[in-house]
Protein backbone atom coordinates (compact mmCIF):
# COMPACT_ATOMS: atom_id res chain seq x y z
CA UNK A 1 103.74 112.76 91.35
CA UNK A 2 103.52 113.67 95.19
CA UNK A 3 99.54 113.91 96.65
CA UNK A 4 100.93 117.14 98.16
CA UNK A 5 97.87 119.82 99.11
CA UNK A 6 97.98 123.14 97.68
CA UNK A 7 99.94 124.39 100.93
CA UNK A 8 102.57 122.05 100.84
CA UNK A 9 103.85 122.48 97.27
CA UNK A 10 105.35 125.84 98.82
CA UNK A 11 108.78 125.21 100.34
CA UNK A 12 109.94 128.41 101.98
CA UNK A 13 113.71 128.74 101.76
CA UNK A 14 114.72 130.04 105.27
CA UNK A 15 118.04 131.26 103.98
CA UNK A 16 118.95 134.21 106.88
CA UNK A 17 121.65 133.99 108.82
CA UNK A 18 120.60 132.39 111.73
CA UNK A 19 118.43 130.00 113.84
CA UNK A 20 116.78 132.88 115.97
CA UNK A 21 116.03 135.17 112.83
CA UNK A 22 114.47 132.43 111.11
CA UNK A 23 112.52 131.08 113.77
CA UNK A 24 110.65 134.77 113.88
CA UNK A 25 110.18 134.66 110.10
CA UNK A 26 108.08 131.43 110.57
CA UNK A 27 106.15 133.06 113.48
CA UNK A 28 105.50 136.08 111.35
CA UNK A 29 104.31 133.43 108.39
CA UNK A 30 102.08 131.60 110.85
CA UNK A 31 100.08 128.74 108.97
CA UNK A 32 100.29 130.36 105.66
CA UNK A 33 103.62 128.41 105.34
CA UNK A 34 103.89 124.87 106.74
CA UNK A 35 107.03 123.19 104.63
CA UNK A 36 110.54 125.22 105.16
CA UNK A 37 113.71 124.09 103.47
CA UNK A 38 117.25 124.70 105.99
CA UNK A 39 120.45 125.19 103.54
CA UNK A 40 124.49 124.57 104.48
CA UNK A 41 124.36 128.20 105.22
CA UNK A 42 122.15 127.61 108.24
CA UNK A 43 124.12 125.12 109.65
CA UNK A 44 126.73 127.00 111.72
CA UNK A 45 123.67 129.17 113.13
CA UNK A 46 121.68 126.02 114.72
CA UNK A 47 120.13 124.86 111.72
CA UNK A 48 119.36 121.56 112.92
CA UNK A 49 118.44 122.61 116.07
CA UNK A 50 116.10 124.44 114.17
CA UNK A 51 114.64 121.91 111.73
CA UNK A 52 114.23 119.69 115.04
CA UNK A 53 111.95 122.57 116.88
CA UNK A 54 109.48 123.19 113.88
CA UNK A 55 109.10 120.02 112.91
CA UNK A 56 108.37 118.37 116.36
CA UNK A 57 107.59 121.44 118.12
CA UNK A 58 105.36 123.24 115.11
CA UNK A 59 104.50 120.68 113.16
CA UNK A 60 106.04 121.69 110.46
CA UNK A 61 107.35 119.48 107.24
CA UNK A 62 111.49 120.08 106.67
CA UNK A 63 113.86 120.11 103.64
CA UNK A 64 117.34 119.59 104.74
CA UNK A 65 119.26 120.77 101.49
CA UNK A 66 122.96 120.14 102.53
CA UNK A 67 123.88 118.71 99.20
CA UNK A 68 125.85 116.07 99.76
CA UNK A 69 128.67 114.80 98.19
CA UNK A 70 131.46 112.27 99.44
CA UNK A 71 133.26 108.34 99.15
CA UNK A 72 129.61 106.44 99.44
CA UNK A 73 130.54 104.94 103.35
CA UNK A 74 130.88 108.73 104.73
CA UNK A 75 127.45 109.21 102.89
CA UNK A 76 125.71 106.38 104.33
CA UNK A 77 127.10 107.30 107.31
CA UNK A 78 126.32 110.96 107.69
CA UNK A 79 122.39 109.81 106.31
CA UNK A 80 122.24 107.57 109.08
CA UNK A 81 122.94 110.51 111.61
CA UNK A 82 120.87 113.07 109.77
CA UNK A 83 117.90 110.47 109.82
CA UNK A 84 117.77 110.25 113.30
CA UNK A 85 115.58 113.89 113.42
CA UNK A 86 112.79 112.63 111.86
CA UNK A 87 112.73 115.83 109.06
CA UNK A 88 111.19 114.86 105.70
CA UNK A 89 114.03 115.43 102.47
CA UNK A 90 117.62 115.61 102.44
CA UNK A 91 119.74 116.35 99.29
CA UNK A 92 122.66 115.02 97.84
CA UNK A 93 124.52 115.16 94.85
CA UNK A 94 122.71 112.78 92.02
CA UNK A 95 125.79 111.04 91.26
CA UNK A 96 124.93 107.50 91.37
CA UNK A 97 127.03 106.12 93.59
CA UNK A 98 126.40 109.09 96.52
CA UNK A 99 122.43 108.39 95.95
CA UNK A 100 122.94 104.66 95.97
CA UNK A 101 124.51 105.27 99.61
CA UNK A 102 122.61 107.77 100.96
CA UNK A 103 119.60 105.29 100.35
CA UNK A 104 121.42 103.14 102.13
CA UNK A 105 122.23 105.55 105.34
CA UNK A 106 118.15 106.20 105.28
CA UNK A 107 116.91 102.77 105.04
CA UNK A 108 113.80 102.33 107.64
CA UNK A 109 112.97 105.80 107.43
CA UNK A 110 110.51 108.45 106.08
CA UNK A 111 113.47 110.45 104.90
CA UNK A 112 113.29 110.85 101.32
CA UNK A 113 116.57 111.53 99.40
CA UNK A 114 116.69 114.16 97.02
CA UNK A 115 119.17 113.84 94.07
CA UNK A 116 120.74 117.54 92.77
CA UNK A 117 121.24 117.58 89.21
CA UNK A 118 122.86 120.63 88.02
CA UNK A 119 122.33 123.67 90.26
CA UNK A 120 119.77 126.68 89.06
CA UNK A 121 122.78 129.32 89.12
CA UNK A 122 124.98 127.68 86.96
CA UNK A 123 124.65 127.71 82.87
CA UNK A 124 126.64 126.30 79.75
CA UNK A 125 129.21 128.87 80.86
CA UNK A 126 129.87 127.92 84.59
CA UNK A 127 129.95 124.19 83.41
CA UNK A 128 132.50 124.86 80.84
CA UNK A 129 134.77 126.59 83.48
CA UNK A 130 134.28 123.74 85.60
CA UNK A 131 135.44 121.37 82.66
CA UNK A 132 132.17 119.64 82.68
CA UNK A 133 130.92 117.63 79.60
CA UNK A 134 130.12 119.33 76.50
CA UNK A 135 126.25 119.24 75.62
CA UNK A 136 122.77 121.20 76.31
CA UNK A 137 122.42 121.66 79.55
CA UNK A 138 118.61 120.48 80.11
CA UNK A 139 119.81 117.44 78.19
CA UNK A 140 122.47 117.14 80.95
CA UNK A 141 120.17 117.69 83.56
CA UNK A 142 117.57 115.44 82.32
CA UNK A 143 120.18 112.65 81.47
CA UNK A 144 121.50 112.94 85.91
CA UNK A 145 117.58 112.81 86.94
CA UNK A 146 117.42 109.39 85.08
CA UNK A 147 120.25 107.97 86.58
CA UNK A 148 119.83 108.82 90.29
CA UNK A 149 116.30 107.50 90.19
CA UNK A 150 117.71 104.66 88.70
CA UNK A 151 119.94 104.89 91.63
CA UNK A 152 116.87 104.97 93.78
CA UNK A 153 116.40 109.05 94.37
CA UNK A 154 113.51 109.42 96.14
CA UNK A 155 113.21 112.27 93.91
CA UNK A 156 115.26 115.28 92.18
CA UNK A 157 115.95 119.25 92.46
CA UNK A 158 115.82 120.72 88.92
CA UNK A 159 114.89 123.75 87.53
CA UNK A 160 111.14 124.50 86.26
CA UNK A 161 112.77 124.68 82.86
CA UNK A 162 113.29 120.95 82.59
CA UNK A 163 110.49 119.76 85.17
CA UNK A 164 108.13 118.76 82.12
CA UNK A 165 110.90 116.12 79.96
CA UNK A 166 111.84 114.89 83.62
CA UNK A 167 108.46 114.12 84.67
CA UNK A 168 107.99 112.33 80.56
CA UNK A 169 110.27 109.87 81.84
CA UNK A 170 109.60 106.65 82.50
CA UNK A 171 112.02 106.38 85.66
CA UNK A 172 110.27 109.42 87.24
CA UNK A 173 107.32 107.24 87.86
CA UNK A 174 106.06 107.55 91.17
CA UNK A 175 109.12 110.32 92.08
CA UNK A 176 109.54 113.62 93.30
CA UNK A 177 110.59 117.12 91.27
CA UNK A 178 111.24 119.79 93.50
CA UNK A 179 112.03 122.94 91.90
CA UNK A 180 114.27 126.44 93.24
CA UNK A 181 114.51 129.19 91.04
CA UNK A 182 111.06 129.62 91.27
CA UNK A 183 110.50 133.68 91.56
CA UNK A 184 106.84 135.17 91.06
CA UNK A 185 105.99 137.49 88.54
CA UNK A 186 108.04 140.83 89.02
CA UNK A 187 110.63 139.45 91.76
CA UNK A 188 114.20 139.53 90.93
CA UNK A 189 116.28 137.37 89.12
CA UNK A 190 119.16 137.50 91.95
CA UNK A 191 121.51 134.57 91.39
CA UNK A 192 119.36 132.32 89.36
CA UNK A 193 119.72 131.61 86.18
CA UNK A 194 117.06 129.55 84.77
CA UNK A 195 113.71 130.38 86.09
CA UNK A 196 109.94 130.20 86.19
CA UNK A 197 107.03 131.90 88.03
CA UNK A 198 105.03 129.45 90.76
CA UNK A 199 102.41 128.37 88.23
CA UNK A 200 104.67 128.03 85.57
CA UNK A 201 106.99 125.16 87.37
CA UNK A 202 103.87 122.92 88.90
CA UNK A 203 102.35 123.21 85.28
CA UNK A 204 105.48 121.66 84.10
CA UNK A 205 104.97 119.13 86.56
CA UNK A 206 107.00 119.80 90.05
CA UNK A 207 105.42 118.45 92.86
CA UNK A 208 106.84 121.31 95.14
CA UNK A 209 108.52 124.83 94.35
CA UNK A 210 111.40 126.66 96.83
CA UNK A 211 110.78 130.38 96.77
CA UNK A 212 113.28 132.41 99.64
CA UNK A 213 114.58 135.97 99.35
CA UNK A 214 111.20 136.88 97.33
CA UNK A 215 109.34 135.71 100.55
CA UNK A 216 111.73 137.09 103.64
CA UNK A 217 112.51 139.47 101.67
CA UNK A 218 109.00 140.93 101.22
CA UNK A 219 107.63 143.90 103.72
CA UNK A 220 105.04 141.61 104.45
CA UNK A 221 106.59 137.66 104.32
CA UNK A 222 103.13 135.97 105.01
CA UNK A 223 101.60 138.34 102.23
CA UNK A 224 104.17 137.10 100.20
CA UNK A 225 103.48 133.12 100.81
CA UNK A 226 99.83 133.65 100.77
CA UNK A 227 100.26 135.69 97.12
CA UNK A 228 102.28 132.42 95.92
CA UNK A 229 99.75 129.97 97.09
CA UNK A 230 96.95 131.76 96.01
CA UNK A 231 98.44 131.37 92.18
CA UNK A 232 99.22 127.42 93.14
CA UNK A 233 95.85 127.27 94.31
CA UNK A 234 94.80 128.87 90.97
C-alpha cells in the first residue's frame, strides 16, 4: 500500500473537453485538489500539454490514463515517449505481455505503470457480448490483477468492489489499487456500473480513488473535493 497523504488519495478526473476548460477547473479547485488524472478524451484538446503545465508549472501529481493496448515493441515504444514528461502513472491494458513492455518503455523512471483489469462500466453482460470468458466477473478481475503484477504492474485500476480480495493477495505486496467508479453518497450512477462511496473503496484497501463528473460537475467543484476529502480524512 502507497504512503499517500489524505490529499493525494483523491485523483480528480479532468474529463471536459478541453485543455483551457480544465486548466480553470484546477484554478477554481486551488490546493484542495493536488493529483488530476488526463483521459484519451483529452488528448486531441492539449492534454499533454496540459499534464506538462500542472505538473511542472503547479506542482501538481498526474495520471495519464490512455489505456494502452498494442504488439509489446509499439508499447515500449510509445512508454518511452510518454516518459519523457516526467507525470507520475500511465495505464495500460493488464494483459501480460503489454505490461511486461510498457515496463520496459519506462525503465529509469518514476513513471509507474498502471495495469486495467476490466473497466467499471462493463458487467457479465458487456463481457458476454464481447465473447469474453465465461466466469464471475470479480473473479475475472481479481485473476488479471495477479497476472500483470506478476508482469511487473506497478499497480492496477479496479473497481472498489474487488479492491479488498486484490489487496489479500500475495502479488499485490508492495502495489498500487487505484479505484474509478468511486461516486459519494447521493451522486449519480452515470455510466458506472460497479460502485462505492470514497470511504467505502480506501476501506477496502485502494490507495487512491478517481472521482470526475461528481466534482466538475458540482456548483461548487472545490466544495465538492473538499466534501470527498473530508470523508477520506474521516
Amino acid at each position: 500500500m502507497s504512503d499517500a497523504n489524505t490529499t493525494d488519495r483523491l485523483i480528480v478526473a479532468l474529463d471536459v473537453p478541453n485543455a483551457i476548460e480544465a486548466l480553470t477547473l484546477t484554478q477554481r479547485m486551488g490546493d484542495a485538489v493536488s493529483f488530476y488524472k488526463i483521459g484519451l478524451g483529452m488528448l486531441t484538446g492539449g492534454g499533454l500539454a496540459l499534464a506538462n503545465e500542472l505538473k511542472q508549472e503547479h506542482g501538481k501529481r498526474i495520471f495519464l490514463d490512455m489505456k494502452l493496448f498494442d504488439i509489446g515493441q509499439t508499447v515500449e515504444n510509445a512508454v518511452r515517449g510518454l516518459a519523457q514528461f516526467d507525470l507520475d502513472f500511465l495505464t495500460v491494458h493488464g494483459d501480460p505481455h503489454v505490461v511486461r513492455a510498457a515496463k520496459a518503455g519506462a525503465a529509469g523512471t518514476d513513471l509507474k505503470i498502471l495495469a486495467v483489469t476490466i473497466l467499471t462500466s462493463l458487467d457479465r453482460s458487456d463481457l458476454d457480448d464481447g465473447m469474453m470468458r465465461g466466469g464471475d466477473i470479480a473473479d475475472l478481475v481479481v485473476e488479471r490483477a495477479d497476472r500483470a503484477f506478476d508482469a511487473g504492474a506497478d499497480g492496477i485500476i479496479a473497481s472498489p468492489n474487488e479492491a479488498a480480495r486484490i489487496r489479500a493477495l500475495g502479488s499485490a505486496d508492495g502495489r498500487l489499487i487505484v479505484t474509478p467508479g468511486v461516486r459519494p453518497a447521493g451522486a449519480a450512477d452515470d455510466d458506472q456500473k460497479r460502485i462505492a462511496t470514497p470511504a467505502a473503496a480506501i476501506g477496502a484497501g485502494a490507495d487512491h480513488i478517481v472521482v470526475g463528473r461528481p466534482v466538475w460537475r458540482a456548483q461548487n467543484p472545490r466544495d465538492a473535493a473538499l466534501a470527498i476529502q473530508a470523508e477520506l480524512g474521516a
